[in-house]
Protein backbone atom coordinates (compact mmCIF):
# COMPACT_ATOMS: atom_id res chain seq x y z
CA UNK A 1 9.14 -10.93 -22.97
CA UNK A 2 6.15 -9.05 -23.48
CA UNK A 3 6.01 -4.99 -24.33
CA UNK A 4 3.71 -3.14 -22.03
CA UNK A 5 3.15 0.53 -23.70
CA UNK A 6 3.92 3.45 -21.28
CA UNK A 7 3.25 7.34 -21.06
CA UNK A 8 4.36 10.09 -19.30
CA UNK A 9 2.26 12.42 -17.81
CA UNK A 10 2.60 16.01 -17.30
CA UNK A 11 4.82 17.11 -14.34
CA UNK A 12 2.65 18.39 -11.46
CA UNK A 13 3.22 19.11 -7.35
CA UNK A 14 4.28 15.75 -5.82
CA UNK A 15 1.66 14.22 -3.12
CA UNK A 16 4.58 13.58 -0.68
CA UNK A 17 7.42 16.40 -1.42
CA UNK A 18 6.70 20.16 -1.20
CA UNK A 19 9.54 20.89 -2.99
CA UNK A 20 9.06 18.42 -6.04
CA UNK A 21 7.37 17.84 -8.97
CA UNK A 22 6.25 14.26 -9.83
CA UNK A 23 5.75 12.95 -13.75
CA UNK A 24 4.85 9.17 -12.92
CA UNK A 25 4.84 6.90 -16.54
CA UNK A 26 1.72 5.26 -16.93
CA UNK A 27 0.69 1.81 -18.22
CA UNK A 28 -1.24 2.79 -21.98
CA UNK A 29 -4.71 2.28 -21.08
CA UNK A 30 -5.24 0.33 -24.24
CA UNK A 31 -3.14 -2.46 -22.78
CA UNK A 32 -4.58 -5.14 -21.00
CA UNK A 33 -3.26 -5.49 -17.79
CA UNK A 34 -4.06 -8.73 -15.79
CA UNK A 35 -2.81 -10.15 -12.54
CA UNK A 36 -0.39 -12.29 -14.01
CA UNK A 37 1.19 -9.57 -15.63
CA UNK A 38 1.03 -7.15 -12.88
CA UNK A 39 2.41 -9.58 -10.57
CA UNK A 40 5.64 -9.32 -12.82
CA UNK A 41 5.27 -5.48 -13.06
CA UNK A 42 5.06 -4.96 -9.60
CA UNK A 43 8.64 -7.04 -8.83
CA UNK A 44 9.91 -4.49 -11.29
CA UNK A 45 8.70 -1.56 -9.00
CA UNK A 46 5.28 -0.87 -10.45
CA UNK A 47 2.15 0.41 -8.39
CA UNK A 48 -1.45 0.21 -9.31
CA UNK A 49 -4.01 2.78 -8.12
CA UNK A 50 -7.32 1.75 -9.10
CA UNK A 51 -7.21 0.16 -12.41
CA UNK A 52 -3.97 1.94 -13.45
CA UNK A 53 -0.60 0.88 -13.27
CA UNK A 54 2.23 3.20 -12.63
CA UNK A 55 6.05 4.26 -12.23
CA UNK A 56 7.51 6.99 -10.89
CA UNK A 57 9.65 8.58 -13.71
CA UNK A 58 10.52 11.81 -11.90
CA UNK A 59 13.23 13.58 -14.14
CA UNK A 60 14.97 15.82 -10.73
CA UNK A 61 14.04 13.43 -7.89
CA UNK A 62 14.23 9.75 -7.11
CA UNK A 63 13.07 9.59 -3.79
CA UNK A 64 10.18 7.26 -4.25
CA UNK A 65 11.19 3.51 -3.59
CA UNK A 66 9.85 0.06 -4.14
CA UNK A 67 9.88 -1.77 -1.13
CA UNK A 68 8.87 -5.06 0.24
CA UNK A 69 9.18 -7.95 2.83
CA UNK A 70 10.47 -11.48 2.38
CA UNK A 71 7.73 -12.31 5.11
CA UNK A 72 9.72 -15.77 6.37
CA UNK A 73 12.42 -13.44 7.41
CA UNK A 74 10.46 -10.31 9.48
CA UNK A 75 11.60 -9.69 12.60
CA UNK A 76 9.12 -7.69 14.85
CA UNK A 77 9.96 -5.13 16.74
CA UNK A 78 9.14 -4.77 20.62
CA UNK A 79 6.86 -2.27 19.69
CA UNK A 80 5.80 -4.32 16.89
CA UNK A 81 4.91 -7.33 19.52
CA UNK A 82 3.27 -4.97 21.88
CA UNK A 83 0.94 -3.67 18.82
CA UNK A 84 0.18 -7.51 18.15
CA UNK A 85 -0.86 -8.35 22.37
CA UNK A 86 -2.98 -5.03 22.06
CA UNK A 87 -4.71 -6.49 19.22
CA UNK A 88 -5.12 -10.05 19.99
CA UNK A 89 -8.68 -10.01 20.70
CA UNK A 90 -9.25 -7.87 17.47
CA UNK A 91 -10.98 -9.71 14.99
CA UNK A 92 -10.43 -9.90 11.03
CA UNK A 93 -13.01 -10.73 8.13
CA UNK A 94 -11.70 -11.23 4.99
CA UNK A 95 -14.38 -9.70 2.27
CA UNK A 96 -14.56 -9.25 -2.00
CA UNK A 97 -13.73 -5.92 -2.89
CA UNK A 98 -17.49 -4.45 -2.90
CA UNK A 99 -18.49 -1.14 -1.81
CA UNK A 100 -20.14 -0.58 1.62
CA UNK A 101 -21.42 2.28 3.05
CA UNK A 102 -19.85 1.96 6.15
CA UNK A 103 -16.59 1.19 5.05
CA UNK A 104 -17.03 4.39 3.11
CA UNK A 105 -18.05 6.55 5.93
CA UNK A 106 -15.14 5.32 8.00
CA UNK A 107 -12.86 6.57 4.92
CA UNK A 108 -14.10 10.20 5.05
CA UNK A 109 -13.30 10.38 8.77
CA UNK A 110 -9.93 8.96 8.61
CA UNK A 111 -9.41 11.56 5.38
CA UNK A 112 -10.72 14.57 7.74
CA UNK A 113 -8.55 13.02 10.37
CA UNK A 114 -5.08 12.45 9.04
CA UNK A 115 -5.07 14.21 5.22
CA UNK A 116 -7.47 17.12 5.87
CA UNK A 117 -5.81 19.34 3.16
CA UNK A 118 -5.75 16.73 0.40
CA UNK A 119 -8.23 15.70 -2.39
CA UNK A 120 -9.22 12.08 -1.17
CA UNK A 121 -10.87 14.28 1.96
CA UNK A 122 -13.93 14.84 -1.11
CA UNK A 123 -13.69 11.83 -3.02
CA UNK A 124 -17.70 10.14 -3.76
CA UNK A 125 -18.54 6.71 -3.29
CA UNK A 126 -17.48 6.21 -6.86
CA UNK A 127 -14.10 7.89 -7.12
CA UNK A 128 -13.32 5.96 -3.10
CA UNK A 129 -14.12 2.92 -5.15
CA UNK A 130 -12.22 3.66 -8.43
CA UNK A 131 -8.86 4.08 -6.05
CA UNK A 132 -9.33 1.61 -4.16
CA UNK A 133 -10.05 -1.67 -6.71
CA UNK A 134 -9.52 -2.47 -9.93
CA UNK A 135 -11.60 -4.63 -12.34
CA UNK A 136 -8.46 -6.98 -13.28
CA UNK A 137 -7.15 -7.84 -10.06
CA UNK A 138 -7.90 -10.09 -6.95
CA UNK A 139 -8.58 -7.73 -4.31
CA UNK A 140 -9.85 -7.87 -0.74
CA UNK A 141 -10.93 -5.97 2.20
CA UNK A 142 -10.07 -6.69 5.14
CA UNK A 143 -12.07 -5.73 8.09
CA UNK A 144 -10.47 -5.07 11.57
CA UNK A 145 -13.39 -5.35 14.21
CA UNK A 146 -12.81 -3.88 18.10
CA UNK A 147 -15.29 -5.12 20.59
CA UNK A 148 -17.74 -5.53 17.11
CA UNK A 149 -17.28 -2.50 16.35
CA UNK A 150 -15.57 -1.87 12.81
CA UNK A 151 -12.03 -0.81 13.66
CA UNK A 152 -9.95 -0.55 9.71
CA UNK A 153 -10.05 -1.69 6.46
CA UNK A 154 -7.20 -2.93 5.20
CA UNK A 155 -6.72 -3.28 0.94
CA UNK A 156 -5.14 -5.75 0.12
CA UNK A 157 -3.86 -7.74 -3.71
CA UNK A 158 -2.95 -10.89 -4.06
CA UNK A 159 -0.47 -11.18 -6.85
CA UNK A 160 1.48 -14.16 -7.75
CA UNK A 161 4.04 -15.30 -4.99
CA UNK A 162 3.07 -11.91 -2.80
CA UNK A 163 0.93 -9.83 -0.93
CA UNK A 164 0.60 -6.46 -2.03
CA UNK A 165 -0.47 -3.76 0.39
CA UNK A 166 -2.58 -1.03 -0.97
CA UNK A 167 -4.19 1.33 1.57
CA UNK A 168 -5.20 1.22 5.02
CA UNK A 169 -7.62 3.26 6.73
CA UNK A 170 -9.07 3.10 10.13
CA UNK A 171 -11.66 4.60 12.70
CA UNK A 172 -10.23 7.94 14.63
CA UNK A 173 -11.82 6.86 18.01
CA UNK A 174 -9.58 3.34 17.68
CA UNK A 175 -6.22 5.21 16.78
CA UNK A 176 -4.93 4.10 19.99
CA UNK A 177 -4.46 0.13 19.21
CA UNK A 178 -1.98 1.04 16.42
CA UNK A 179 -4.46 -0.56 13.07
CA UNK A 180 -1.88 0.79 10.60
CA UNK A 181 0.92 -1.24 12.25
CA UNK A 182 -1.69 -4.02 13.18
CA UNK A 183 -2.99 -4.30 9.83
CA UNK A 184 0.82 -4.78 8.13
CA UNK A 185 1.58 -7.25 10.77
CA UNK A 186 -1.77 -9.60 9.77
CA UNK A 187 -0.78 -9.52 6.52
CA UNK A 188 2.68 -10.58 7.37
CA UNK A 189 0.92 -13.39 8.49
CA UNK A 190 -1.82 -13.98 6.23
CA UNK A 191 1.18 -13.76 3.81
CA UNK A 192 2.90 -17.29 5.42
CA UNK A 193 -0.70 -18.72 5.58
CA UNK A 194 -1.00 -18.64 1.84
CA UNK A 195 2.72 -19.79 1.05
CA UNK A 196 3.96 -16.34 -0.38
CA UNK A 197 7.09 -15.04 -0.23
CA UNK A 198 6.76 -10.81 -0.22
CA UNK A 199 4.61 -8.52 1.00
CA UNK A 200 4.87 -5.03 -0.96
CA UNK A 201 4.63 -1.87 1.24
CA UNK A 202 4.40 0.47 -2.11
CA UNK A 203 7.42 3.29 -1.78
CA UNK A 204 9.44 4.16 0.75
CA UNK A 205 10.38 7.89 0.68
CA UNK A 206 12.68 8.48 3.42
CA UNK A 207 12.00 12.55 3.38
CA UNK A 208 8.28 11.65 3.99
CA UNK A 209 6.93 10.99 7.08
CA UNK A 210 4.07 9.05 6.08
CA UNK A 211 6.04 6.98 4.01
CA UNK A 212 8.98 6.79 5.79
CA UNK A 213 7.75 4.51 8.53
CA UNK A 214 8.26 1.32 5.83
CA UNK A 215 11.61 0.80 7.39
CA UNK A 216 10.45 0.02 10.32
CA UNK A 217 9.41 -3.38 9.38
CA UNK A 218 12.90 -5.67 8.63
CA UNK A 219 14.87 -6.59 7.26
CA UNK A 220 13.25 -4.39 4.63
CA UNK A 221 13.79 -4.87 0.37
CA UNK A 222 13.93 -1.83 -1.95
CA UNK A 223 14.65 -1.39 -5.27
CA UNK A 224 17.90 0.35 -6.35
CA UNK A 225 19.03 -0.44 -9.96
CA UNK A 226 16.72 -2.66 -10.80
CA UNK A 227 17.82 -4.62 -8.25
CA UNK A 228 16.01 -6.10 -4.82
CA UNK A 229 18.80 -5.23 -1.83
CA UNK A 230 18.35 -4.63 2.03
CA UNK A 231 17.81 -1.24 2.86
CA UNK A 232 20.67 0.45 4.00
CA UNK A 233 19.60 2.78 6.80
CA UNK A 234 21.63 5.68 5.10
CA UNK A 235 20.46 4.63 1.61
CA UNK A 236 20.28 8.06 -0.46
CA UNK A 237 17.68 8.67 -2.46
């Protein structure tokens, strides 16, 4: 058993709840995280963003909550399947985690598009890249292509026996063919190709509409005492 240093930081507004204040516990930057060791953090309901590795440690509010797919046992919606004949001529390249100026562009768009009020709308090319990878762990991205035209990026980790889904961002004029949905249901399936069992969705906040949508992929994990359970549609927070 090893001991991984944490600390809290100070509360501030939540990203997701208007009416909360989130104080997320940290991994001590003067630990070494590696993959290995994130890949048992992460079963434990750990998150990275960029090279850091948090927790939500909220003292009033537990509404953020690990989730994840055993991907042998997904069932796809009808919607789902529709998304997937939309997209079967879509094509995917798998890339290293390097910047690129037009996967950059494409980011600012989509921030102007669907989170015009928050920070991410300014980031630079460096602080895009500092969210996005981290110098420790295997990351990819994954390009969605329309008629050769670049479509969404998809980031994605590969840690131990999973999949771990980071961010996903895609071209306004190509909103119609779904890419959010299209891009969790490749790596469903990129998931089986490489003999894993989970793919991690990050937290599921049921009050949150852009988080919320997790539970639409089943039968759906979450975390709940330190435990891995199906999500109970009426599951309180």
């Amino acid at each position: 058993m090893i001991s991984i240093p944490l600390y809290l930081t100070d509360k501030h507004p939540c990203s997701y709840l208007e009416d909360e204040f989130a104080q997320p516990a940290f991994v001590h930057p003067a630990f070494e995280i590696t993959t290995e060791i994130y890949s048992e953090l992460i079963k434990q309901g750990y998150r990275r963003s960029g090279d850091e590795v948090y927790s939500p440690h909220c003292p009033n509010c537990s509404a953020c909550i690990p989730a994840r797919l055993r991907v042998n046992d997904f069932l796809p919606s009808r919607s789902q399947k529709r998304c997937q004949i939309k997209n079967k001529e879509t094509l995917v390249v798998i890339k290293k985690a390097k910047f690129e100026k037009s996967h950059f562009k494409m980011f600012q768009r989509y921030q102007r598009m669907r989170h015009g009020d928050g920070s991410m709308v300014r980031s630079s090319e460096a602080e895009y890249m500092y969210f996005l990878k981290s110098d420790w762990c295997d990351t990819v991205f994954v390009e969605f292509l329309i008629k050769d035209e670049l479509a969404a990026i998809a980031v994605v980790d590969i840690v131990g026996n999973a999949l771990s889904a980071v961010y996903t961002f895609f071209e306004p004029d190509f909103s119609g063919y779904g890419l959010g949905v299209n891009a969790i249901l490749w790596q469903i399936e990129w998931a089986k190709q490489l003999e894993k069992e989970f793919l991690y969705l990050g937290f599921w906040i049921k009050r949150c509409q852009k988080m919320s949508y997790k539970s639409n992929y089943q039968p759906l994990q979450v975390l709940k005492d330190k435990q891995w359970v199906p999500l109970n549609p009426g599951i309180s927070e």
